[in-house]
C-alpha atoms as a PDB file:
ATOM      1  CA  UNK A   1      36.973   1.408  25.145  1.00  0.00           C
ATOM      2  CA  UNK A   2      35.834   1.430  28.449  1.00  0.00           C
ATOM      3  CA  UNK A   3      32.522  -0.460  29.656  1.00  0.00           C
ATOM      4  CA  UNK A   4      30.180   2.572  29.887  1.00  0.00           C
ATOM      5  CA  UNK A   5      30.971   3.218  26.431  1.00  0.00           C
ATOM      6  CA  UNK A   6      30.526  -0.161  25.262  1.00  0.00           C
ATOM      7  CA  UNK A   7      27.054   0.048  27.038  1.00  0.00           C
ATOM      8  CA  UNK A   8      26.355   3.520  25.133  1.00  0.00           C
ATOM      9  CA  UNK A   9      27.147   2.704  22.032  1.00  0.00           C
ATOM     10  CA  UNK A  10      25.143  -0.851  21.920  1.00  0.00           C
ATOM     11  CA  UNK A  11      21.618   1.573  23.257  1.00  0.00           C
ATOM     12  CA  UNK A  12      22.877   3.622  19.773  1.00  0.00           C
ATOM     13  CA  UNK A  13      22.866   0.390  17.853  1.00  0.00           C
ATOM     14  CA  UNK A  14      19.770  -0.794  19.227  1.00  0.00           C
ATOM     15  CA  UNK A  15      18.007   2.158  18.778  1.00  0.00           C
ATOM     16  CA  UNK A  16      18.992   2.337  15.210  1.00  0.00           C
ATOM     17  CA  UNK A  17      17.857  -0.772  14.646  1.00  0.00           C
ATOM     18  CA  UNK A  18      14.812   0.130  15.764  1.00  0.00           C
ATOM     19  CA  UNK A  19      14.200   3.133  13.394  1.00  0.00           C
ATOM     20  CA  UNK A  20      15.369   1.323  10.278  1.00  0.00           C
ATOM     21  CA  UNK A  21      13.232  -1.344  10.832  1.00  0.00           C
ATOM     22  CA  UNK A  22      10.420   1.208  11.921  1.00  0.00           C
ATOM     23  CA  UNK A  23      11.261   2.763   8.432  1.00  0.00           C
ATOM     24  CA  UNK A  24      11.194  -0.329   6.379  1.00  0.00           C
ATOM     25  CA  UNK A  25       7.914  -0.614   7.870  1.00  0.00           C
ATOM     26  CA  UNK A  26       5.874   2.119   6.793  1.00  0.00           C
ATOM     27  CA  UNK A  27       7.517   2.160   3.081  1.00  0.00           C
ATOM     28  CA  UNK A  28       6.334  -1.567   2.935  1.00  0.00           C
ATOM     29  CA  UNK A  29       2.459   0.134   3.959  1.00  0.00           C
ATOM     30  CA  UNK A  30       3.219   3.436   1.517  1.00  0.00           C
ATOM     31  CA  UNK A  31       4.199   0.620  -0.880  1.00  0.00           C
ATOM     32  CA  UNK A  32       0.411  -1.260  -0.204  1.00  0.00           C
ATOM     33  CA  UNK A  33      -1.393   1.726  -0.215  1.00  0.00           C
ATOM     34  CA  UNK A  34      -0.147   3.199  -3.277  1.00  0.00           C
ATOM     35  CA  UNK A  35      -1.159  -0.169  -5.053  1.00  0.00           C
ATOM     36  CA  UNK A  36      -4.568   0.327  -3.085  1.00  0.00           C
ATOM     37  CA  UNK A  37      -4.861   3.754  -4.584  1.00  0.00           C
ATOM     38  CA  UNK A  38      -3.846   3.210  -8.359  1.00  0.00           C
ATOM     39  CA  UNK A  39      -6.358   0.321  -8.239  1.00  0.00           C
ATOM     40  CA  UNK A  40      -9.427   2.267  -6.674  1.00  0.00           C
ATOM     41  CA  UNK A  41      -8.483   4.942  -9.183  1.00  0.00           C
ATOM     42  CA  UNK A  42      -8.375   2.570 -12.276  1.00  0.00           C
ATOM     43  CA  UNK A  43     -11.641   1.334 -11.282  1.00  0.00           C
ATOM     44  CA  UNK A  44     -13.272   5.003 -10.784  1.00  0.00           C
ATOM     45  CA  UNK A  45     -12.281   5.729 -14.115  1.00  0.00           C
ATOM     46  CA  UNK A  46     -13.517   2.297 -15.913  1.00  0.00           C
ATOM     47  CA  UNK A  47     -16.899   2.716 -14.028  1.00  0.00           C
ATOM     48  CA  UNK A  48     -16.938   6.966 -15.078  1.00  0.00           C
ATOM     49  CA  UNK A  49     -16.455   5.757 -18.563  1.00  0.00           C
ATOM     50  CA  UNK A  50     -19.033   2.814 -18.288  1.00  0.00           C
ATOM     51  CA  UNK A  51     -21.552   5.450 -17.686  1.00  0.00           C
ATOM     52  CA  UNK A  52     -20.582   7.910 -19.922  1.00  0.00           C
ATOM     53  CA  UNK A  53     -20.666   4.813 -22.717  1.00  0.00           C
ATOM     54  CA  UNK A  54     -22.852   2.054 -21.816  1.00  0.00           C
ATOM     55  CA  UNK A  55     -22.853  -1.272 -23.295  1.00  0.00           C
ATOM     56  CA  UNK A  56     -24.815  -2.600 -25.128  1.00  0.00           C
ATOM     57  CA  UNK A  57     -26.590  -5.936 -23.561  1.00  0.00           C
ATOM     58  CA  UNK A  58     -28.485  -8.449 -25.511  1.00  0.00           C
ATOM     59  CA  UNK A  59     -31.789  -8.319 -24.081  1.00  0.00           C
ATOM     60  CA  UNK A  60     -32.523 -12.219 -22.405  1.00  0.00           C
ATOM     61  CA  UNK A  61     -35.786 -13.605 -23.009  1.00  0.00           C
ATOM     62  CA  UNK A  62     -37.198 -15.857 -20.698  1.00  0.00           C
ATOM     63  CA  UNK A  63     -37.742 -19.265 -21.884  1.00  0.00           C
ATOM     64  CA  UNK A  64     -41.020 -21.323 -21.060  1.00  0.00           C
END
């Protein structure tokens, strides 16, 4: 193997170390924000069915 390609194929390597990390990147962020997401949606739906149901509070009387 002669130096040139030597050179060539460590810019390959490089480079395609680059884009896997690049990759394991953003599927650690999808990863986040699809956590992000099923939370927010868990919590629309408690609060839609809060107000469709209410609880009941005991009423608080002030004492003095």
């Amino acid at each position: 193997m002669s130096s040139g390609e030597k050179y060539v194929a460590a810019a390959y390597l490089v480079v395609f170390a680059f884009v896997l990390v690049y990759v394991l990147i953003i599927g650690l962020k999808l990863q986040r924000l699809q956590r992000e997401l099923a939370e927010l949606a868990a919590r629309a739906r408690a609060r839609r069915l809060e107000e469709e149901e209410p609880v009941e509070r005991p009423e608080v009387t002030p004492v003095g």
